[in-house]
Protein backbone atom coordinates (compact mmCIF):
# COMPACT_ATOMS: atom_id res chain seq x y z
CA UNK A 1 -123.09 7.06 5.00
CA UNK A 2 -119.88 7.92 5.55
CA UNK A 3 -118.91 11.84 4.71
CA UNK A 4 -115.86 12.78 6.93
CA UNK A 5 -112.56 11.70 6.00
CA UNK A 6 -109.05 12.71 8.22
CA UNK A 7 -109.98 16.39 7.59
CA UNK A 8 -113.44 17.35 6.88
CA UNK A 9 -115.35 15.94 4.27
CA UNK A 10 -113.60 16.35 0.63
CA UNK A 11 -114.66 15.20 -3.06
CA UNK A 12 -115.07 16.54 -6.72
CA UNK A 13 -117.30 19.55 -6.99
CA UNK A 14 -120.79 18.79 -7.74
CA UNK A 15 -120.19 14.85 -7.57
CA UNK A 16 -121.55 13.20 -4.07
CA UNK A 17 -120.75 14.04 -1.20
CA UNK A 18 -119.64 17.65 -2.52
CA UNK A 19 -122.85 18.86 -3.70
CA UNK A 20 -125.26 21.94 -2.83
CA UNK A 21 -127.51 19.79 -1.29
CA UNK A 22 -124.77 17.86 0.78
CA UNK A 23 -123.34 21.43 1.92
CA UNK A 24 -127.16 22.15 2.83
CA UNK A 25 -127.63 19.11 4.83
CA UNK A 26 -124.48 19.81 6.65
CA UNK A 27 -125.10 23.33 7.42
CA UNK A 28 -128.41 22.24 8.98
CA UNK A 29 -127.39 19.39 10.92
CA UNK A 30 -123.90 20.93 12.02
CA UNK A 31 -125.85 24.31 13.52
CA UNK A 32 -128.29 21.57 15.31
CA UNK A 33 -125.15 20.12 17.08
CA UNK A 34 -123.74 23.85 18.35
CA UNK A 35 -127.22 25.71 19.37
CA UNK A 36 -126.75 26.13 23.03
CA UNK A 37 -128.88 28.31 24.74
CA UNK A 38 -131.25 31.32 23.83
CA UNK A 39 -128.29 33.20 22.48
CA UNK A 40 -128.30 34.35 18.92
CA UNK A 41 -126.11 31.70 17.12
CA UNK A 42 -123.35 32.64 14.97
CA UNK A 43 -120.91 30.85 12.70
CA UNK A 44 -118.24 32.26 10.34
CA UNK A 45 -117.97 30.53 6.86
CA UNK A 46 -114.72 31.55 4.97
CA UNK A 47 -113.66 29.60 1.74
CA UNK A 48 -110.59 29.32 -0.63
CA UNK A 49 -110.52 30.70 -4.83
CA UNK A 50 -112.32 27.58 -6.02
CA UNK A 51 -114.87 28.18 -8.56
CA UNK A 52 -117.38 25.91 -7.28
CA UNK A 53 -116.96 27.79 -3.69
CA UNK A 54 -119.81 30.26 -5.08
CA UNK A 55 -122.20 27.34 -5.13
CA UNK A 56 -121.16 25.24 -1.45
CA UNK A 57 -120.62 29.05 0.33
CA UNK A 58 -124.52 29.90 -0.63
CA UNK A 59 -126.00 26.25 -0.04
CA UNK A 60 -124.09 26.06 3.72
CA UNK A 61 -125.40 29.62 4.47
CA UNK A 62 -128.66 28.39 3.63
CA UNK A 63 -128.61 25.48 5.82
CA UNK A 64 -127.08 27.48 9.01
CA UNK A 65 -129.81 30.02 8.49
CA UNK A 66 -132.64 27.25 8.43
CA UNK A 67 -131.87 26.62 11.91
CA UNK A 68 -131.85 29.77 13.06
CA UNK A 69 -127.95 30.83 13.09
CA UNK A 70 -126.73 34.10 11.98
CA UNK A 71 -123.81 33.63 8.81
CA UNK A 72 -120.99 35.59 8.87
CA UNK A 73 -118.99 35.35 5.46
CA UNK A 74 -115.75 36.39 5.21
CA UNK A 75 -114.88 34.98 1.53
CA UNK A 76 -111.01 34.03 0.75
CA UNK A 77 -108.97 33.33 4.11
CA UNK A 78 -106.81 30.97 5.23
CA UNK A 79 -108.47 27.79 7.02
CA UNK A 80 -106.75 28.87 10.21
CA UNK A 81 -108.19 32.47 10.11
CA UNK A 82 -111.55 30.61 10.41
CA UNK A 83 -110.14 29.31 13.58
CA UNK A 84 -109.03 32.31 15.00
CA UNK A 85 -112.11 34.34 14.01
CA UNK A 86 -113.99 31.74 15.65
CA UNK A 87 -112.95 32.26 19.12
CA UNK A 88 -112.73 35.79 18.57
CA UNK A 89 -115.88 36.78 17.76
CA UNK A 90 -117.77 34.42 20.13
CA UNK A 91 -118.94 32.37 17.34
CA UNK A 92 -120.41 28.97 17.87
CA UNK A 93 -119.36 27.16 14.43
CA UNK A 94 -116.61 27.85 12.21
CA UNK A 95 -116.57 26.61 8.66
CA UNK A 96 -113.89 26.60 5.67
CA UNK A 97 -114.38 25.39 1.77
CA UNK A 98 -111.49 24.14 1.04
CA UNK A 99 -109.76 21.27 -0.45
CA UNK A 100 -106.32 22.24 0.82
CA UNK A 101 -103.69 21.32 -1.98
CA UNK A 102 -105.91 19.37 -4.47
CA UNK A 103 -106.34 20.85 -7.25
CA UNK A 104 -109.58 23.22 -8.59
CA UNK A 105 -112.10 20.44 -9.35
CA UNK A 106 -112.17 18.98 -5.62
CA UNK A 107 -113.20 21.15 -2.74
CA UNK A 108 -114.43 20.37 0.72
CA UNK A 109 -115.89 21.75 4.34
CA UNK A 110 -113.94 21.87 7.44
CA UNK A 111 -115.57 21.92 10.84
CA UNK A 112 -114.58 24.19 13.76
CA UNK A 113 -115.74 24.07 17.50
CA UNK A 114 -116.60 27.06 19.16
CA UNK A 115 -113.27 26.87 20.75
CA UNK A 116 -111.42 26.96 17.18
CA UNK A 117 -110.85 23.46 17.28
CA UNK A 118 -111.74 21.17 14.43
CA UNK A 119 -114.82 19.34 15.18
CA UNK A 120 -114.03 15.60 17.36
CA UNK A 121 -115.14 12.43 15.79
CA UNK A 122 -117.75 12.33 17.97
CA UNK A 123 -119.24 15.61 16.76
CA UNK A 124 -118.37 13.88 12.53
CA UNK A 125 -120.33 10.92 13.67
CA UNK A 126 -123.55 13.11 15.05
CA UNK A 127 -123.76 15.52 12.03
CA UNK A 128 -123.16 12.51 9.62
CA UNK A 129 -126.28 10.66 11.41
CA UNK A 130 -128.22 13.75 11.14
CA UNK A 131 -127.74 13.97 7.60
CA UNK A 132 -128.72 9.93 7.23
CA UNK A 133 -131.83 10.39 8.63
CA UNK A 134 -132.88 13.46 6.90
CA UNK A 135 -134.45 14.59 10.18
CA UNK A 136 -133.90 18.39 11.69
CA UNK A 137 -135.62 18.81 14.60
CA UNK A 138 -134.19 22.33 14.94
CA UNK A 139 -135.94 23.84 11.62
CA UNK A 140 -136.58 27.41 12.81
CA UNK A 141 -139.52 28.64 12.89
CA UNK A 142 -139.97 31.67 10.34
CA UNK A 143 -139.33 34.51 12.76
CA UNK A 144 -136.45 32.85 14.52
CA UNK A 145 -134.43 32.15 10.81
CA UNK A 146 -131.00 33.69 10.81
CA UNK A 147 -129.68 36.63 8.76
CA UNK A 148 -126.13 36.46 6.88
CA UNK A 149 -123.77 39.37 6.48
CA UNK A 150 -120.01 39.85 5.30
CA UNK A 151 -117.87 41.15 7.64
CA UNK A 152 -115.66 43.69 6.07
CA UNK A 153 -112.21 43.64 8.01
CA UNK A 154 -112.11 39.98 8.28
CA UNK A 155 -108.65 40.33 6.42
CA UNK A 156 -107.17 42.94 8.98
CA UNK A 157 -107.85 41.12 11.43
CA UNK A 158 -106.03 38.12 10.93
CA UNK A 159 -103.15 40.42 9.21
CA UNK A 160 -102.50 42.07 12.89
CA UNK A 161 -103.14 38.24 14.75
CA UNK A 162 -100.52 36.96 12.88
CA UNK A 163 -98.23 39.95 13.21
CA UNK A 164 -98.25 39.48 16.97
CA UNK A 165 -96.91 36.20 16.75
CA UNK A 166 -93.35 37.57 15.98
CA UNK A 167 -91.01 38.48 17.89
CA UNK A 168 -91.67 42.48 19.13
CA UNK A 169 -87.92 43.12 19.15
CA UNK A 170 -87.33 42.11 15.61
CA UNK A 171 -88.45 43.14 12.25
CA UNK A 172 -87.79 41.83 8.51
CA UNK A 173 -86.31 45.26 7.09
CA UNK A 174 -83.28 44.37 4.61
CA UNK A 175 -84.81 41.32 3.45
CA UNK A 176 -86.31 40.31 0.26
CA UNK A 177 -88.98 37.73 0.47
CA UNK A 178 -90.67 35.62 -2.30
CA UNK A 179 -94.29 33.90 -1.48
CA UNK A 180 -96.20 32.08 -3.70
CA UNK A 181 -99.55 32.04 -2.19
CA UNK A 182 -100.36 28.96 -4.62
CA UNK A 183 -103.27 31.31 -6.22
CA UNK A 184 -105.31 30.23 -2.86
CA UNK A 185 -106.40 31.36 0.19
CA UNK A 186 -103.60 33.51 1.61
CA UNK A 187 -103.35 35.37 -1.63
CA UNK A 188 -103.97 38.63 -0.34
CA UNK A 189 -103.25 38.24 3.25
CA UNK A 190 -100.00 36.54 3.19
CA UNK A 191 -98.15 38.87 1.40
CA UNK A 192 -99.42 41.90 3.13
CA UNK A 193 -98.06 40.52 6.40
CA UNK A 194 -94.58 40.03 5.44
CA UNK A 195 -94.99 43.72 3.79
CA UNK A 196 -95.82 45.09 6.95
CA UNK A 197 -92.89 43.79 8.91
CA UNK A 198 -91.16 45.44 6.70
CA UNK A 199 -89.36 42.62 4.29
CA UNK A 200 -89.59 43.60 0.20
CA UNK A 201 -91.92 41.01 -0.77
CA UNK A 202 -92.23 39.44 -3.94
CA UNK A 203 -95.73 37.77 -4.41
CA UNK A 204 -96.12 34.92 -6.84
CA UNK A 205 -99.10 32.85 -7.09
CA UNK A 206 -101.93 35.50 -6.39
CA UNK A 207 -104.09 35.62 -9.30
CA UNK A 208 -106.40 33.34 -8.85
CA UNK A 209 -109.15 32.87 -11.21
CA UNK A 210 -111.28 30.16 -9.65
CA UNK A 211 -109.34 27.18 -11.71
CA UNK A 212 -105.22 27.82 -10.99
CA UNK A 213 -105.28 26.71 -7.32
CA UNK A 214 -102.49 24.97 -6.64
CA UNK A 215 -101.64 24.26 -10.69
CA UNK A 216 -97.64 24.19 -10.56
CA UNK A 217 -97.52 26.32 -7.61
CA UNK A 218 -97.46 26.82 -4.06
CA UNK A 219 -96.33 24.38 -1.51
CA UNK A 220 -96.99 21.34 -3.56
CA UNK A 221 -95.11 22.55 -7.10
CA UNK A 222 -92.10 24.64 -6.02
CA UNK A 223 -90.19 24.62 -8.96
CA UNK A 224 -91.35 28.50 -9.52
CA UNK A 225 -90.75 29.87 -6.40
CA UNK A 226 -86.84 28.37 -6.48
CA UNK A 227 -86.58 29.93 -9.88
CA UNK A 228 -87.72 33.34 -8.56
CA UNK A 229 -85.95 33.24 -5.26
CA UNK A 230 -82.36 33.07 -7.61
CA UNK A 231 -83.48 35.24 -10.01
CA UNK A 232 -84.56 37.81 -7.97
CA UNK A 233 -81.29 36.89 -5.19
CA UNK A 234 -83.96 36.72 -2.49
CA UNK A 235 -83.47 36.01 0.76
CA UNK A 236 -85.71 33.43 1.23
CA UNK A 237 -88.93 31.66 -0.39
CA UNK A 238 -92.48 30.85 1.38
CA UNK A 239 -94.84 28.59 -0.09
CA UNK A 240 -98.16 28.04 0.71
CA UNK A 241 -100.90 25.36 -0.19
CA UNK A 242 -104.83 26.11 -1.19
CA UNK A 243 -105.71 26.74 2.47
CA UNK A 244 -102.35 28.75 3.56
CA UNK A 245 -102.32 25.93 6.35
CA UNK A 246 -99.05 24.78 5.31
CA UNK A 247 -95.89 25.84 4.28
CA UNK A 248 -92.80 24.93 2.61
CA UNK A 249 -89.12 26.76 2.58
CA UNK A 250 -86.81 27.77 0.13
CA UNK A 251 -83.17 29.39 0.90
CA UNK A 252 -81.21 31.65 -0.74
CA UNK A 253 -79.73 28.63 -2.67
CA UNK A 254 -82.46 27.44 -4.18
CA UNK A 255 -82.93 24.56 -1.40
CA UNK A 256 -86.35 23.18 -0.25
CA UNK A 257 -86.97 23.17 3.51
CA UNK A 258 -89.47 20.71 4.15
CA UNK A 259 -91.89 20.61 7.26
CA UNK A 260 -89.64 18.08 9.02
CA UNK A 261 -86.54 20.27 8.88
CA UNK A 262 -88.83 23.54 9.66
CA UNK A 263 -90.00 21.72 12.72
CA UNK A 264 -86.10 21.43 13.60
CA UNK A 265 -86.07 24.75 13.50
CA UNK A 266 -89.11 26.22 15.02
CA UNK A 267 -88.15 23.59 18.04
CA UNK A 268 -84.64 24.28 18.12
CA UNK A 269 -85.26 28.02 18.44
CA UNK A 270 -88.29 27.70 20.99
CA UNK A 271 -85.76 25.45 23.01
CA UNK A 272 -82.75 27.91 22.90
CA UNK A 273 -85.75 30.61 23.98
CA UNK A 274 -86.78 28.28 26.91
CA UNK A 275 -90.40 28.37 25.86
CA UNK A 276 -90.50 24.44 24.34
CA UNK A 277 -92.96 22.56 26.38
CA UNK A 278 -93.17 18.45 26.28
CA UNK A 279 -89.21 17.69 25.93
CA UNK A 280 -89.24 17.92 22.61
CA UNK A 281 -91.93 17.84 19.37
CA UNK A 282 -95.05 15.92 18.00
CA UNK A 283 -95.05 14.67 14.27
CA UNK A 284 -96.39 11.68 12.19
CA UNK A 285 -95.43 8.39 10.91
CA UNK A 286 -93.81 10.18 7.77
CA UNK A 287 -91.56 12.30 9.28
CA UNK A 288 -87.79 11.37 8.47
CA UNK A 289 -85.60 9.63 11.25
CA UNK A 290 -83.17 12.12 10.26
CA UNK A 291 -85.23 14.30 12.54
CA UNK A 292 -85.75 11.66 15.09
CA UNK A 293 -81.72 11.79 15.44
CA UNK A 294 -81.32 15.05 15.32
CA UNK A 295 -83.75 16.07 18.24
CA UNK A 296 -82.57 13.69 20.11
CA UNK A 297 -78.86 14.82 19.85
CA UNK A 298 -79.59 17.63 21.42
CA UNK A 299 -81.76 16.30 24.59
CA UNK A 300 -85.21 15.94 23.05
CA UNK A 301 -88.00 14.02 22.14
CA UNK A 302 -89.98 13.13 19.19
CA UNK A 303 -93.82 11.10 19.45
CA UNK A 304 -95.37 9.90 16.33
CA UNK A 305 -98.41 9.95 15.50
CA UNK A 306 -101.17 8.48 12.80
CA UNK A 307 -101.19 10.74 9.64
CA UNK A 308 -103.37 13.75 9.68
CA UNK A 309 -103.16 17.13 11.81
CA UNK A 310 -105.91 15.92 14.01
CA UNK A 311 -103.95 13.39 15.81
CA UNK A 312 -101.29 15.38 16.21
CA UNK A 313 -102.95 17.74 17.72
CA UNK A 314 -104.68 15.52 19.69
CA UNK A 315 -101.51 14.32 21.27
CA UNK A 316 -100.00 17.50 21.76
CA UNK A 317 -103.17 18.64 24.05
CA UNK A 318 -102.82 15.20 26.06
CA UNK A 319 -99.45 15.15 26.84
CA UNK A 320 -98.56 19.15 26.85
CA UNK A 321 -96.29 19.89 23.54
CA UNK A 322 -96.71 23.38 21.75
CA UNK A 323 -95.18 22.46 18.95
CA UNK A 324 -95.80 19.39 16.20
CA UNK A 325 -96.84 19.30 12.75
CA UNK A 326 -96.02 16.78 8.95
CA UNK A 327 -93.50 16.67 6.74
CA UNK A 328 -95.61 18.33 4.32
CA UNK A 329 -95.40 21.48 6.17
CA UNK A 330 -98.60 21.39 8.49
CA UNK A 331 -97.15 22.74 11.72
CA UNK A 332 -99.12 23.75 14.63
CA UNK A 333 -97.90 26.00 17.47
CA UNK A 334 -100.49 25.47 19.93
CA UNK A 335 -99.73 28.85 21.87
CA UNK A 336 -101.26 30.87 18.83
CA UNK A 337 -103.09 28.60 16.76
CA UNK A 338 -105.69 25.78 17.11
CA UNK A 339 -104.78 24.62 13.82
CA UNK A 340 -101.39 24.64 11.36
CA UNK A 341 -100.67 27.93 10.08
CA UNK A 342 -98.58 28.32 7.04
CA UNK A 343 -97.69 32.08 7.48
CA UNK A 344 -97.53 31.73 11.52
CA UNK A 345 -94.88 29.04 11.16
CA UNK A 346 -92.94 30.99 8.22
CA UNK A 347 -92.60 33.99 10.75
CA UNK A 348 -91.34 31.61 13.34
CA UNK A 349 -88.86 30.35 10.59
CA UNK A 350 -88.10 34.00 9.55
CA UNK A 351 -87.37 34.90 13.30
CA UNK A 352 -85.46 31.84 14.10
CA UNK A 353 -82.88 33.04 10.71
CA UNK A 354 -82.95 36.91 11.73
CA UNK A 355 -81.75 36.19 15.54
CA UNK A 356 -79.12 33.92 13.66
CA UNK A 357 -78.10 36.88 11.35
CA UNK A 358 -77.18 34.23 9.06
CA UNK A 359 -78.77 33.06 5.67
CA UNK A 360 -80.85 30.32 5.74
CA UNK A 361 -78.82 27.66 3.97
CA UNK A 362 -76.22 27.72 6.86
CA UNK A 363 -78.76 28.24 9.75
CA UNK A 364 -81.61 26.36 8.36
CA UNK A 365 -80.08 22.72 7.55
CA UNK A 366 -80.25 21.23 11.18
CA UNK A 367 -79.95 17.73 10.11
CA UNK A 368 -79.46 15.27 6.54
CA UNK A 369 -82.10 13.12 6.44
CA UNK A 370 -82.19 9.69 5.33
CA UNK A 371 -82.92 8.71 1.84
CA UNK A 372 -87.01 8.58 1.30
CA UNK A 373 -88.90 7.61 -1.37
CA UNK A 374 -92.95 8.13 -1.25
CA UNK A 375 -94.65 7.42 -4.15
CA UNK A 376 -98.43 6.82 -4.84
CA UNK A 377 -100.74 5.19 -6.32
CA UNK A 378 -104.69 5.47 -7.46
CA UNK A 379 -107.33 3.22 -7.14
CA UNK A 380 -111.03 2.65 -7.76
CA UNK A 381 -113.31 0.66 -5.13
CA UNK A 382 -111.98 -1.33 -2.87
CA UNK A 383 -108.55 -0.82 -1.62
CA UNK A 384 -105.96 -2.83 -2.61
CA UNK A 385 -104.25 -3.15 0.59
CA UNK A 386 -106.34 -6.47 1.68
CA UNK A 387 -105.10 -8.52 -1.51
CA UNK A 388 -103.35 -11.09 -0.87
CA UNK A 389 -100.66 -10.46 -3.86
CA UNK A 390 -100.34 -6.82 -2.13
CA UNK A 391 -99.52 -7.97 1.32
CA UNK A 392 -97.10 -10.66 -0.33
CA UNK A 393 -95.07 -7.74 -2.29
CA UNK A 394 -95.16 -5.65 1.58
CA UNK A 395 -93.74 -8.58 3.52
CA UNK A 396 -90.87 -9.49 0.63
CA UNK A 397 -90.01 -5.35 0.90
CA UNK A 398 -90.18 -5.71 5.14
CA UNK A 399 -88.10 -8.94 4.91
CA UNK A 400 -85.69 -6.86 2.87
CA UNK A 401 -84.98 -4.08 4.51
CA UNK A 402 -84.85 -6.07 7.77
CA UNK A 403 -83.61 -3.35 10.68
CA UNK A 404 -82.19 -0.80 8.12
CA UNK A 405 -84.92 1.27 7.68
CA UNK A 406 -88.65 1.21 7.46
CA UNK A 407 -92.11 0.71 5.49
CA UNK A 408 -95.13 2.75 5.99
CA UNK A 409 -98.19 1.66 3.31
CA UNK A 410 -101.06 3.45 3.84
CA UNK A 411 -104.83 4.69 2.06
CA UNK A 412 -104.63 8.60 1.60
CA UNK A 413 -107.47 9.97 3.99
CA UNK A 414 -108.19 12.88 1.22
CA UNK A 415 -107.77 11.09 -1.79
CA UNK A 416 -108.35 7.87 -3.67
CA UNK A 417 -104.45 6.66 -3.12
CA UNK A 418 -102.06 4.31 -1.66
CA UNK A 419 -99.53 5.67 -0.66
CA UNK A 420 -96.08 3.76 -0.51
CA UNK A 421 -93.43 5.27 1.27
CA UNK A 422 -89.80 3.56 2.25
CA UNK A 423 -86.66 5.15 4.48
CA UNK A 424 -83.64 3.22 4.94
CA UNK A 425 -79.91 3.65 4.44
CA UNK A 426 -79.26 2.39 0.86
CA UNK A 427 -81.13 5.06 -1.88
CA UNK A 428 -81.32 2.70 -4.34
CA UNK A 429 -82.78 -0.87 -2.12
CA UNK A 430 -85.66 1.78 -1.01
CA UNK A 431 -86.39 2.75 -4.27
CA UNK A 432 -86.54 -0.89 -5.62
CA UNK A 433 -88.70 -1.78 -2.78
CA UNK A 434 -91.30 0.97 -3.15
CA UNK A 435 -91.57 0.25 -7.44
CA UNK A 436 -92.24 -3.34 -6.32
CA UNK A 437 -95.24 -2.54 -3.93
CA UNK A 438 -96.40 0.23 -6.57
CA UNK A 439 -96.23 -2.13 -9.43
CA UNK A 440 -98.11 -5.01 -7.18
CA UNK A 441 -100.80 -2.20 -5.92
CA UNK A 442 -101.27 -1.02 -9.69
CA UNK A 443 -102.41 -5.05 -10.82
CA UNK A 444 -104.77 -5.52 -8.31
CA UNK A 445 -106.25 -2.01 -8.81
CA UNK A 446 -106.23 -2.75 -12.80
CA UNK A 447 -103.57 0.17 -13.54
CA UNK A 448 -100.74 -2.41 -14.31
């Protein structure tokens, strides 16, 4: 059985594996993996504004208690709150419902480590074996069962952790900020924090009512927070996904900053502040050469990495970088988080354009990337990727675009997709290309 996918284990609500009695199974054979000692056991379970978070939150607090861990529930908070409240309060698990930026009907349980960390494959593997077998040999007995409490100032705290992570000597008084907190997790925290660093903060996206998550807003549907930022001549625009673990950027202008070209930034301004370590930045196969160039032109480096947070994380820890992240606006700055933080790398954006004193359409466009085109496709069963008529169409596209550019065909590892995605010189070739693959993917998946 396999349950774990690149980040946690995702699905529909109440549709295998995201069921109560899934979540159960988990929290039972997830506390079995982290009791160490005599200590009482704790774990912190937050969650996103997904309706069917009232029915995992319960049947993972159930499970944790069975073996004999206490529950601390903090309800909505961004996925890498859990990971600092981990580590904070000494707890031995961390857990967040979320399913990021899919919409409502899907949701999904991230793992963290007792040092904030999500959980190593290792660790997936053990749980997932646990759950096979149906056998707990932790069940505690009934005076050793844990007890579950909320904890009221969960929210504070991660308000002031976040504060801290910009600059003392500088403060966002004079600007106006729009932040669509894509009716999710950050919805009450994110705003708050740019409010108390003094910008005039415009919230959008923070009513959620269990279904709206992520529905034409936040970091995946922009279009409204451009509109507000020129209608309400705002400084600048932050958009956040389900989980608040990413972020996109919008300038005065109206102009999407994607993660690539905030990583440019964040890197560019940690460099010019002496405190880059590795020579340069971590990021995936989808991040534009454009960036590649750019970093290099001004003496540093860029390693790639699989798709998914995880492995860039992974390398960052083995070869020393503080910085990496995806184009879709997961960043991670490993000397405050264990995780990508949407708001965290928004301040370092914001702090990076008030040193500049200049608006963020002259300070923020570091480099023009190449022409991209990523478009996907879904599928039932088996992936279409080993068909022979799929491989055909990939090798005609490679044979095309010859040393001009580049092909990267992947499965999502959240969702049942291909994903096609082409870079090159010529706008129109790539486009071609990827309609060609798409068109040959959608026949053998039965779409065509």
């Amino acid at each position: 059985m396999k349950l774990f996918g690149t980040d946690g284990i995702r699905g529909t609500a109440n549709a295998h594996p995201m069921t109560a009695d899934i979540a159960l199974k988990v929290g039972m054979a997830a506390g079995q993996q982290f009791l160490r000692g005599d200590h009482r056991h704790r774990v912190v379970i937050a969650k996103d504004t997904r309706l069917s978070g009232y029915m995992i939150e319960p049947a993972l607090t159930a499970g944790f208690i069975a073996v004999g861990m206490d529950v601390v529930l903090v309800g909505p908070m961004p996925t890498p709150a859990v990971a600092m409240l981990v580590r904070s309060m000494r707890a031995d698990i961390g857990v967040m419902i979320s399913a990021s930026h899919n919409p409502y009907k899907d949701n999904g349980i991230k793992l963290f480590g007792p040092d904030g960390y999500k959980l190593s494959d290792e660790h997936e593997k053990a749980i997932e074996q646990l759950i096979a077998s149906n056998h707990y040999e932790a069940l505690a007995k009934p005076d050793k069962l844990g007890r579950a409490k909320r904890l009221d100032d969960a929210q504070g705290r991660y308000i002031e952790f976040a504060k801290s992570t910009f600059p003392k000597t500088l403060t966002l008084d004079g600007l106006t900020i729009v932040v669509d907190c894509a009716n999710g997790a950050g919805y009450h925290v994110g705003p708050l924090i740019l409010q108390e660093l003094g910008a005039k903060v415009i919230p959008i996206g923070v009513q959620p009512d269990g279904f709206n998550i992520n529905k034409d807003c936040g970091s995946t549907a922009p279009e409204q927070l451009c509109q507000t930022v020129l209608r309400e001549k705002a400084h600048i625009g932050i958009a956040l996904d389900g989980d608040a673990d990413r972020v996109i950027i919008c300038d005065e202008k109206g102009h999407i900053a994607d993660g690539d070209q905030l990583m440019a930034m964040i890197a560019t301004h940690c460099h010019e502040s002496g405190i880059l370590r590795g020579g340069g930045l971590v990021t995936t196969v989808m991040s534009n050469i454009g960036l590649e160039r750019y970093l290099h032109s001004i003496g540093l480096t860029m390693a790639r990495t699989k798709v998914g947070d995880r492995h860039v994380l992974e390398y960052m820890r083995t070869h020393g970088y503080n910085i990496g992240g995806e184009q879709s606006g997961h960043i991670i700055m490993s000397d405050y988080t264990t995780t990508g933080d949407g708001i965290i790398a928004a301040l370092q954006v914001l702090a990076y354009m008030q040193e500049s004193q200049k608006p963020l359409s002259m300070c923020g466009k570091l480099f023009t990337p190449l022409p991209q085109i990523l478009k996907n496709v879904p599928y039932k069963g088996t992936s279409p990727l080993a068909s022979a008529q799929v491989k055909q169409a990939i090798a005609s596209a490679e044979k095309a675009l010859g040393t001009s550019g580049r092909l990267l065909i992947r499965e999502s590892g959240t969702e049942p997709l291909i994903r096609v995605m082409a870079e090159g010189e010529d706008n129109a070739q790539i486009t071609h290309l990827v309609d060609d693959i798409c068109e040959s993917v959608r026949k053998v998946a039965g779409n065509g």
